[in-house]
PDB file of N, CA and C in Angstrom:
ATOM      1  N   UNK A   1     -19.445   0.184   9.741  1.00  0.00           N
ATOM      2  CA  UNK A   1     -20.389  -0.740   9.172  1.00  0.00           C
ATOM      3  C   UNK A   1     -19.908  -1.145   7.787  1.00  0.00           C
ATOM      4  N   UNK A   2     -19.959  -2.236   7.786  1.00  0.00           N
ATOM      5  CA  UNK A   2     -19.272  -2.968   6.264  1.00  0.00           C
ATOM      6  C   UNK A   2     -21.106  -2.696   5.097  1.00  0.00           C
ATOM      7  N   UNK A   3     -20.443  -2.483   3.984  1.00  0.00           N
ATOM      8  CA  UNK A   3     -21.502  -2.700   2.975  1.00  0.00           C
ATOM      9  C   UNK A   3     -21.937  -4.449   2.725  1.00  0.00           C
ATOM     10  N   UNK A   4     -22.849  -5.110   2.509  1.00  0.00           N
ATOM     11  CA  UNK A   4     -23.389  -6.306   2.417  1.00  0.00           C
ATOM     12  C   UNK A   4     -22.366  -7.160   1.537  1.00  0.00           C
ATOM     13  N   UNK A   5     -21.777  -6.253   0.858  1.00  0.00           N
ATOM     14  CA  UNK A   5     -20.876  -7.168  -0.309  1.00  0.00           C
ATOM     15  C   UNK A   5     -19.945  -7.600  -0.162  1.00  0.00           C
ATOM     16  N   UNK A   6     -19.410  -6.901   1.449  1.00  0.00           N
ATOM     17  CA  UNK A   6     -17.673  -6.931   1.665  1.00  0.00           C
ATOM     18  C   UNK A   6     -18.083  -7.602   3.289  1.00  0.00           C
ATOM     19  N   UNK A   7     -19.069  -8.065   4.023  1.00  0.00           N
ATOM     20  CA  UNK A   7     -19.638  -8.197   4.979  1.00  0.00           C
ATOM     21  C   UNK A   7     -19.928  -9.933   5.008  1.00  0.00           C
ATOM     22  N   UNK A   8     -19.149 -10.715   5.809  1.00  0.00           N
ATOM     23  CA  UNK A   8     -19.075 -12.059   5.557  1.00  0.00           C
ATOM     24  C   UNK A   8     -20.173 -12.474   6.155  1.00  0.00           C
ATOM     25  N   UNK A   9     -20.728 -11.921   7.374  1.00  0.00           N
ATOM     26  CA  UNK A   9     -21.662 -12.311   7.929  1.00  0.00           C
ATOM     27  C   UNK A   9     -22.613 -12.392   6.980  1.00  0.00           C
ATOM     28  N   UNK A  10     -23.213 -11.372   5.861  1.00  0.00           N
ATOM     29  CA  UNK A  10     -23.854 -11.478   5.118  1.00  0.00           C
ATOM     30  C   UNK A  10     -24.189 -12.656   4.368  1.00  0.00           C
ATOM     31  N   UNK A  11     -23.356 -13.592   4.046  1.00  0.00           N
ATOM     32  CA  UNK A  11     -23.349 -15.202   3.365  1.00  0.00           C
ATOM     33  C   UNK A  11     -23.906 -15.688   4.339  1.00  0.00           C
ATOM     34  N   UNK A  12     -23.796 -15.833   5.896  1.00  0.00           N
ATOM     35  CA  UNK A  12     -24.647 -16.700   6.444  1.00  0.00           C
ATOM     36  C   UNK A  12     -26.414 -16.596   6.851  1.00  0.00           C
ATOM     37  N   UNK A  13     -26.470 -15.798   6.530  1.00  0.00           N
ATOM     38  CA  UNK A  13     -27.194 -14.970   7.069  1.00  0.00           C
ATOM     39  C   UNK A  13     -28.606 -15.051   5.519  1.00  0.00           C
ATOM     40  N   UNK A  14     -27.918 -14.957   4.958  1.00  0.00           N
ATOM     41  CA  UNK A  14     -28.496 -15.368   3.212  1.00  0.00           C
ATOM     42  C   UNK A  14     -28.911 -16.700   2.967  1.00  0.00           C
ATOM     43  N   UNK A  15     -28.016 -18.055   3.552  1.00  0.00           N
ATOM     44  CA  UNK A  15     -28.910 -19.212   3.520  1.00  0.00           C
ATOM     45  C   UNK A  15     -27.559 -19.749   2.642  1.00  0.00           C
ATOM     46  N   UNK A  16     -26.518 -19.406   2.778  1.00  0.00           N
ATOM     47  CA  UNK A  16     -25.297 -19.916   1.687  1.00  0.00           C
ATOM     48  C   UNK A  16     -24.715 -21.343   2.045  1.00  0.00           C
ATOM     49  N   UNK A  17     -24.550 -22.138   1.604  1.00  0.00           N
ATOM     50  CA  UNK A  17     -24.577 -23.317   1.693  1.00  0.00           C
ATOM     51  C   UNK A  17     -22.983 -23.932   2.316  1.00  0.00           C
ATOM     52  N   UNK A  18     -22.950 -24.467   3.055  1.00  0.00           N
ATOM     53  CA  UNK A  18     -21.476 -25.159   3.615  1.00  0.00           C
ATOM     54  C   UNK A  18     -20.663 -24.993   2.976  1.00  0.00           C
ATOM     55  N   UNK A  19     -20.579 -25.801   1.728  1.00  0.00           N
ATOM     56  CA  UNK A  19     -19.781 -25.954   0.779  1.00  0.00           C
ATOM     57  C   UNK A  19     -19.299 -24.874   0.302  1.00  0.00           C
ATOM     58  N   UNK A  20     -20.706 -23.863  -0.159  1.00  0.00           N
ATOM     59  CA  UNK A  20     -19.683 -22.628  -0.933  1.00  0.00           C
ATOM     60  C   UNK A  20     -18.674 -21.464  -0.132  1.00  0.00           C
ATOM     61  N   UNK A  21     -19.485 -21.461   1.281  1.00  0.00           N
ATOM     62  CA  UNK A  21     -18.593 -20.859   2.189  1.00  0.00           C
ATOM     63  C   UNK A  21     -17.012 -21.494   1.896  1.00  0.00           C
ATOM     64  N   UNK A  22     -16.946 -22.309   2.090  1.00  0.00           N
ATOM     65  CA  UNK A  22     -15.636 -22.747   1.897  1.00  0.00           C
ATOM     66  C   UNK A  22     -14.613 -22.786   0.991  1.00  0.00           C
ATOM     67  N   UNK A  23     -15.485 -22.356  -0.019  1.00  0.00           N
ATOM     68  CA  UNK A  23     -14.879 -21.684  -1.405  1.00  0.00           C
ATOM     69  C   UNK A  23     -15.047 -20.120  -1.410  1.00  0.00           C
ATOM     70  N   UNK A  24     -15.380 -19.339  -0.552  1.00  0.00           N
ATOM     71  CA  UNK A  24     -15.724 -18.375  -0.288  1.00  0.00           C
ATOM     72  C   UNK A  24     -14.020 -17.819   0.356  1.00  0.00           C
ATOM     73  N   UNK A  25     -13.692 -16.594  -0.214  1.00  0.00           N
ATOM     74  CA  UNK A  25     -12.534 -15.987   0.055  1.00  0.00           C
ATOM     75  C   UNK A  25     -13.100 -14.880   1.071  1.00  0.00           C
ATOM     76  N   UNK A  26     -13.868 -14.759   0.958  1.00  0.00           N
ATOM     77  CA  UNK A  26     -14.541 -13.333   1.929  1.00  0.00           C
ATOM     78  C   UNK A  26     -15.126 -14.117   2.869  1.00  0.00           C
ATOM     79  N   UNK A  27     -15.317 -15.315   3.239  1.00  0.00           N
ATOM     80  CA  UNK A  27     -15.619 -16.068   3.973  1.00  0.00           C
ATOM     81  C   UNK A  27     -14.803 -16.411   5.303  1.00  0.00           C
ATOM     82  N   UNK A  28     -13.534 -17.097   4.287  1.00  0.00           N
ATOM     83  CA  UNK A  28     -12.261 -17.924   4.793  1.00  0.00           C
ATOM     84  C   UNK A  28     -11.507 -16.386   5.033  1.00  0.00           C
ATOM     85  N   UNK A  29     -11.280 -15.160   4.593  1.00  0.00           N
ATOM     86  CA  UNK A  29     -10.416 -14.382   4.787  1.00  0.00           C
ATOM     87  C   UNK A  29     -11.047 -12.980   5.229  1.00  0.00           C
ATOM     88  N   UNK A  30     -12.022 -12.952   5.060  1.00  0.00           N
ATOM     89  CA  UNK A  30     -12.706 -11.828   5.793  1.00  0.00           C
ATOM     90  C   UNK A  30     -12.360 -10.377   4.479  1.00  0.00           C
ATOM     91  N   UNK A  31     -12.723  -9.464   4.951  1.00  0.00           N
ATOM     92  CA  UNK A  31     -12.963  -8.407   3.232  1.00  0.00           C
ATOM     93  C   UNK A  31     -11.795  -7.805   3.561  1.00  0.00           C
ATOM     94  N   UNK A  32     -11.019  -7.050   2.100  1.00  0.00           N
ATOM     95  CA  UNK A  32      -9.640  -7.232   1.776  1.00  0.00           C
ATOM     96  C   UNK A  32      -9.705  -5.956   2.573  1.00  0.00           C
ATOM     97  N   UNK A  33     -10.429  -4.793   2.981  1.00  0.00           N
ATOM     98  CA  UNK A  33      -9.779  -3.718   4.067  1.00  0.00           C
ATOM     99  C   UNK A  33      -9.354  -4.091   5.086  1.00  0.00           C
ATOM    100  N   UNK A  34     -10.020  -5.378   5.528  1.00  0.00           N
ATOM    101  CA  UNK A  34      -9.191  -5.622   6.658  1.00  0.00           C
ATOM    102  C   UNK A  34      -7.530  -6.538   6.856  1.00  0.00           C
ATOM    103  N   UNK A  35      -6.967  -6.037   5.431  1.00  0.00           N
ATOM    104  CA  UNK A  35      -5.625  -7.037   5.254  1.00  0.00           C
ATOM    105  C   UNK A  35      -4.683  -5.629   5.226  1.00  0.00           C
ATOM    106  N   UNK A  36      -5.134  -4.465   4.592  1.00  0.00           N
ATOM    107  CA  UNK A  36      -4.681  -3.402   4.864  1.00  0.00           C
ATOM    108  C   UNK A  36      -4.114  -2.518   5.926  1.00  0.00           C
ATOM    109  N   UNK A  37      -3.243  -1.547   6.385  1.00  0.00           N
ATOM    110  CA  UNK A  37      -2.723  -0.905   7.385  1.00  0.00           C
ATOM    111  C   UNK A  37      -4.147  -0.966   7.615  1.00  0.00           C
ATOM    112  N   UNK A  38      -4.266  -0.352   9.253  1.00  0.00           N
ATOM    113  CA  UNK A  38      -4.891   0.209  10.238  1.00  0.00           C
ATOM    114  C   UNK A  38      -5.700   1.197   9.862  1.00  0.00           C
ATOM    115  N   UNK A  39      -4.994   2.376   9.519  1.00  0.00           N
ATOM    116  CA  UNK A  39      -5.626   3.621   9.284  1.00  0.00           C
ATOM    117  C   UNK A  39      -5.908   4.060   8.060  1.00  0.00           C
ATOM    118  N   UNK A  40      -6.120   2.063   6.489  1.00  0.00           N
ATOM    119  CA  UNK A  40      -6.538   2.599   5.849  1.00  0.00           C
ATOM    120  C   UNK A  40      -8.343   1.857   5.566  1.00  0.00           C
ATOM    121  N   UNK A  41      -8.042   1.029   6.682  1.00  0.00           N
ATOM    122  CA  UNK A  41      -9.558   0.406   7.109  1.00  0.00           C
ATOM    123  C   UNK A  41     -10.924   1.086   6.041  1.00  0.00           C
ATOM    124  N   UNK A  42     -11.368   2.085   6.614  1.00  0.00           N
ATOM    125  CA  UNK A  42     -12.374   2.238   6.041  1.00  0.00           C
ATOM    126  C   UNK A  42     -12.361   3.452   6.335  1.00  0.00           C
ATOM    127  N   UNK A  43     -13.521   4.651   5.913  1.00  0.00           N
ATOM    128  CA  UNK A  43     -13.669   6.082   6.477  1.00  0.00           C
ATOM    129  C   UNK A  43     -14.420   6.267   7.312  1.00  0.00           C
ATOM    130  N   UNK A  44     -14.625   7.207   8.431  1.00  0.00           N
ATOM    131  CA  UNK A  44     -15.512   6.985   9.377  1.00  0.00           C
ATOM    132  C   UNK A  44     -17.116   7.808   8.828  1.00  0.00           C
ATOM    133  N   UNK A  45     -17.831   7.613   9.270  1.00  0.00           N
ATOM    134  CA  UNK A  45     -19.127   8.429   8.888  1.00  0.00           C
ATOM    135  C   UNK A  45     -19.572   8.935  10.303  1.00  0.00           C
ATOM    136  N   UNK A  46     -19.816   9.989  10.415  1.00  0.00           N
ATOM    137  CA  UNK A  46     -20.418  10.652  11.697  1.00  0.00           C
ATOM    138  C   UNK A  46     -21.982  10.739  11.115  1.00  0.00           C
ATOM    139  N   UNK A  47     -22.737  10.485  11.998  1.00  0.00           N
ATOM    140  CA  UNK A  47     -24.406  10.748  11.976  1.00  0.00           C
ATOM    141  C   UNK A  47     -25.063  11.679  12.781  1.00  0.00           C
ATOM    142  N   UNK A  48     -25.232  12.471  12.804  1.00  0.00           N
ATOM    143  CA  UNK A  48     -26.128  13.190  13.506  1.00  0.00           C
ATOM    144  C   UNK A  48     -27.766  13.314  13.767  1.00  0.00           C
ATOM    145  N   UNK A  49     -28.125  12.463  14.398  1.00  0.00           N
ATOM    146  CA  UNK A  49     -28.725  12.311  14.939  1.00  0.00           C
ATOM    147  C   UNK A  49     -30.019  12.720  15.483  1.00  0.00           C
ATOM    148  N   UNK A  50     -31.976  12.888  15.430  1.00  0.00           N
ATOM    149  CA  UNK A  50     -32.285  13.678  16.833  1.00  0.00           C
ATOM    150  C   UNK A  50     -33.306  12.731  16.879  1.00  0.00           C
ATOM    151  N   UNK A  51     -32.946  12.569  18.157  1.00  0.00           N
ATOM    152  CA  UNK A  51     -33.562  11.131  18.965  1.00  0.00           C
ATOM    153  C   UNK A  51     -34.190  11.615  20.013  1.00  0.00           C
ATOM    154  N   UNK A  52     -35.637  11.479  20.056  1.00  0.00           N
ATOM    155  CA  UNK A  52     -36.586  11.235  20.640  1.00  0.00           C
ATOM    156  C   UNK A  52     -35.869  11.166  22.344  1.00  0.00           C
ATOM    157  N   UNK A  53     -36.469  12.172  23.570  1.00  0.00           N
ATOM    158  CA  UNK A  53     -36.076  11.589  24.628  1.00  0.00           C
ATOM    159  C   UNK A  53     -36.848  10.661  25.497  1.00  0.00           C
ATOM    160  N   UNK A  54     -37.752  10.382  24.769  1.00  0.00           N
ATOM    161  CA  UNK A  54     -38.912   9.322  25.613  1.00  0.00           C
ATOM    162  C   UNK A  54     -38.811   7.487  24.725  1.00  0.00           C
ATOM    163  N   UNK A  55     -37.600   7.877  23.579  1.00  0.00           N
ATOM    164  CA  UNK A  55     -36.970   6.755  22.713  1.00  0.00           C
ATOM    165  C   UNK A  55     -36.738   5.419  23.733  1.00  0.00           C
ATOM    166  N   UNK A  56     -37.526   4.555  23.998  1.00  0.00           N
ATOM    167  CA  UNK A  56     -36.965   3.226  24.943  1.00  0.00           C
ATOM    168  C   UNK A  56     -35.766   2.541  24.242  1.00  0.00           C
ATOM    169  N   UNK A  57     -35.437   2.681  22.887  1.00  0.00           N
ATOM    170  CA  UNK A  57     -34.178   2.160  22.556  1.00  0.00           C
ATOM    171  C   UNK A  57     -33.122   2.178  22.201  1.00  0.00           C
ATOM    172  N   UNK A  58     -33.121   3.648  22.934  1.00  0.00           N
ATOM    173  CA  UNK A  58     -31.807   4.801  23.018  1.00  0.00           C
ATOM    174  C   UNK A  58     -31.316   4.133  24.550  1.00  0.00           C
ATOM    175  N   UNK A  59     -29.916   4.108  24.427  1.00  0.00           N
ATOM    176  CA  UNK A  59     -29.491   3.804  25.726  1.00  0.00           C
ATOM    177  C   UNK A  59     -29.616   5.308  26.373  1.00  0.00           C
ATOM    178  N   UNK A  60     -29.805   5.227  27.870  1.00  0.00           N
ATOM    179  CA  UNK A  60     -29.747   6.243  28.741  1.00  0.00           C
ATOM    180  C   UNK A  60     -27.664   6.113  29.542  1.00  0.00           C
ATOM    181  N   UNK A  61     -27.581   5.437  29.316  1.00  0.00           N
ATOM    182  CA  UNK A  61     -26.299   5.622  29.695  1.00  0.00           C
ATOM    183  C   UNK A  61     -24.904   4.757  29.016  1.00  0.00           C
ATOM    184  N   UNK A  62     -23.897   4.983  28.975  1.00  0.00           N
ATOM    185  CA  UNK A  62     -22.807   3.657  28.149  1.00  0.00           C
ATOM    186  C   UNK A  62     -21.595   3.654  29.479  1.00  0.00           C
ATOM    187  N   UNK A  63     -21.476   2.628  29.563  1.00  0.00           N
ATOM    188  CA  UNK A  63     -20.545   2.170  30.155  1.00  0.00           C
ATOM    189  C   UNK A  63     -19.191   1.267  29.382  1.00  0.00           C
ATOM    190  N   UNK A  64     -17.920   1.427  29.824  1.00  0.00           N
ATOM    191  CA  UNK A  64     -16.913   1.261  29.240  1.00  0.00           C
ATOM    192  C   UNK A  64     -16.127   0.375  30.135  1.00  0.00           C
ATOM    193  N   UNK A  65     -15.342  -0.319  29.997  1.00  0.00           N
ATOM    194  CA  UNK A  65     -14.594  -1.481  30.655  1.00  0.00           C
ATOM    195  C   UNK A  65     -13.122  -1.249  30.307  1.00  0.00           C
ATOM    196  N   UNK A  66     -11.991  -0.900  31.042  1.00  0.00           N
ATOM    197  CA  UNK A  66     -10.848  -1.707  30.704  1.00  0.00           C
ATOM    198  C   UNK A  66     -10.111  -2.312  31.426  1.00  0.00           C
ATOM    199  N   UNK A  67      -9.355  -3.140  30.375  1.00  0.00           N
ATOM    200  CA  UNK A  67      -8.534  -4.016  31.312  1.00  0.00           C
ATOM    201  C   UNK A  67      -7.016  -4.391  30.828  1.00  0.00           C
ATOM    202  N   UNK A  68      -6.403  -4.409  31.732  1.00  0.00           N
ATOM    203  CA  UNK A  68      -4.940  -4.013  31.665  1.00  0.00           C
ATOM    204  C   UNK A  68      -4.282  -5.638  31.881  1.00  0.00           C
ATOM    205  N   UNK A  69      -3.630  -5.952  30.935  1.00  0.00           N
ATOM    206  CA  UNK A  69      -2.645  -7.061  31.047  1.00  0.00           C
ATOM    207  C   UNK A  69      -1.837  -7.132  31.641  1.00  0.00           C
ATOM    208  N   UNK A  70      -0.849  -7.788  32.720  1.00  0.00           N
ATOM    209  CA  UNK A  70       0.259  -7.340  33.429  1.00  0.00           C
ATOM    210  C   UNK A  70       1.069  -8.499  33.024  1.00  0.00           C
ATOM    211  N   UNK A  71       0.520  -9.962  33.009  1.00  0.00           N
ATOM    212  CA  UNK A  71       0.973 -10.900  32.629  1.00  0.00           C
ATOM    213  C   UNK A  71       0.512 -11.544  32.157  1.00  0.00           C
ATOM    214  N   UNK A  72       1.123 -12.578  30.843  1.00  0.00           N
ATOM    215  CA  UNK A  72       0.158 -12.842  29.968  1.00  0.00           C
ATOM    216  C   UNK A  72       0.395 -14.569  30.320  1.00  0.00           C
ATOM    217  N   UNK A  73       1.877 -15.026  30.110  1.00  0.00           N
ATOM    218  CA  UNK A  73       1.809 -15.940  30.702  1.00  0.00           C
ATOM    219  C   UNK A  73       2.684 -16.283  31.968  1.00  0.00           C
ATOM    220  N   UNK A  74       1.834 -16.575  32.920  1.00  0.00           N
ATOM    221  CA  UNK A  74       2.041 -16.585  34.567  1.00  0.00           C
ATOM    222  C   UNK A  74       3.317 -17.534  34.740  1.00  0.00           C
ATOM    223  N   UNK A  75       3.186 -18.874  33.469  1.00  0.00           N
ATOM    224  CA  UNK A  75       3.983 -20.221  34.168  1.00  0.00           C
ATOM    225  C   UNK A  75       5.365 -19.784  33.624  1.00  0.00           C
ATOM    226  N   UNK A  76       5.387 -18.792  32.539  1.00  0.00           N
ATOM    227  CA  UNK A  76       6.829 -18.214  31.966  1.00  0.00           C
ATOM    228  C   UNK A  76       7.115 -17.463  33.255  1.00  0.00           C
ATOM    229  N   UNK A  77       6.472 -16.737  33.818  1.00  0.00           N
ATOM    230  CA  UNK A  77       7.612 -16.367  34.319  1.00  0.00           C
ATOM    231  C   UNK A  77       8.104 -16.851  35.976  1.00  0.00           C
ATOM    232  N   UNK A  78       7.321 -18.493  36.179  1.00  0.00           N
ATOM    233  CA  UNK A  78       7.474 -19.292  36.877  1.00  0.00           C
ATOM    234  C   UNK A  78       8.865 -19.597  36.409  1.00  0.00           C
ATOM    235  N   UNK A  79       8.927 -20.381  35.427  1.00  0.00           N
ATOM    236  CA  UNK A  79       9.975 -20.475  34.361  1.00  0.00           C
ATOM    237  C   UNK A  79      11.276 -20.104  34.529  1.00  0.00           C
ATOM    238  N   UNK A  80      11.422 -18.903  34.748  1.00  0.00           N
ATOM    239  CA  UNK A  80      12.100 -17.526  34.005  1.00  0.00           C
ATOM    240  C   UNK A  80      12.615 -17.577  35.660  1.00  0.00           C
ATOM    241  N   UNK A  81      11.937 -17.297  36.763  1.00  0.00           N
ATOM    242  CA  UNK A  81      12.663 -17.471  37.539  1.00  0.00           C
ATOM    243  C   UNK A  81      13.359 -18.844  38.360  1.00  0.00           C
ATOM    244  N   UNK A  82      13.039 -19.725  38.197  1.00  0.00           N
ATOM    245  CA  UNK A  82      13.562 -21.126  38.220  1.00  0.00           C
ATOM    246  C   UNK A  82      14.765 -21.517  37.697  1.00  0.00           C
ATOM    247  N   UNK A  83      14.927 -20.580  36.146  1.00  0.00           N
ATOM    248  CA  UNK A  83      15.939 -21.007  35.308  1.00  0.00           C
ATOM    249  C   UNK A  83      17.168 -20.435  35.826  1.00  0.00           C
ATOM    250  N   UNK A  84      16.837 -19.177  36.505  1.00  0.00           N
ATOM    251  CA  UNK A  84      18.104 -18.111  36.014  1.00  0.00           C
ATOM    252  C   UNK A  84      18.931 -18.346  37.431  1.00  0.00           C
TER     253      UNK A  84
END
């Protein structure tokens, strides 16, 4: 979770006007941790938690998706074999 200050969404969300967005560096470039390596992003915070089990807006379950690229572009390697 970004703090409000470093959080671009935050300008729209505030009522910030066209114009200044656009003069807006945290706007146009998003907040400077994210120009940084990977792993110096931000720190994580763990929460612990005790949540109600009759909570309706606790998920009861999470589901996860992945998906595997094999080819990214199909007509290259239409291409690729045509050429060679």
């Amino acid at each position: 979770m970004l703090a409000s200050e470093v959080n671009p969404a935050y300008c729209v969300s505030r009522g910030v006007y066209a114009s200044n967005l656009l003069q807006s560096q945290l706007w146009l470039k998003g907040p400077d941790c994210l120009w940084k390596p990977f792993p110096d992003w931000m720190h994580t915070v763990s929460l612990h938690l005790k949540l109600a089990h009759n909570d309706h807006e606790v998920k009861k379950e999470v589901r996860a998706t992945q998906v595997t690229v094999t080819d990214i572009f199909p007509v290259d390697r239409l291409l690729n074999r045509r050429s060679s």
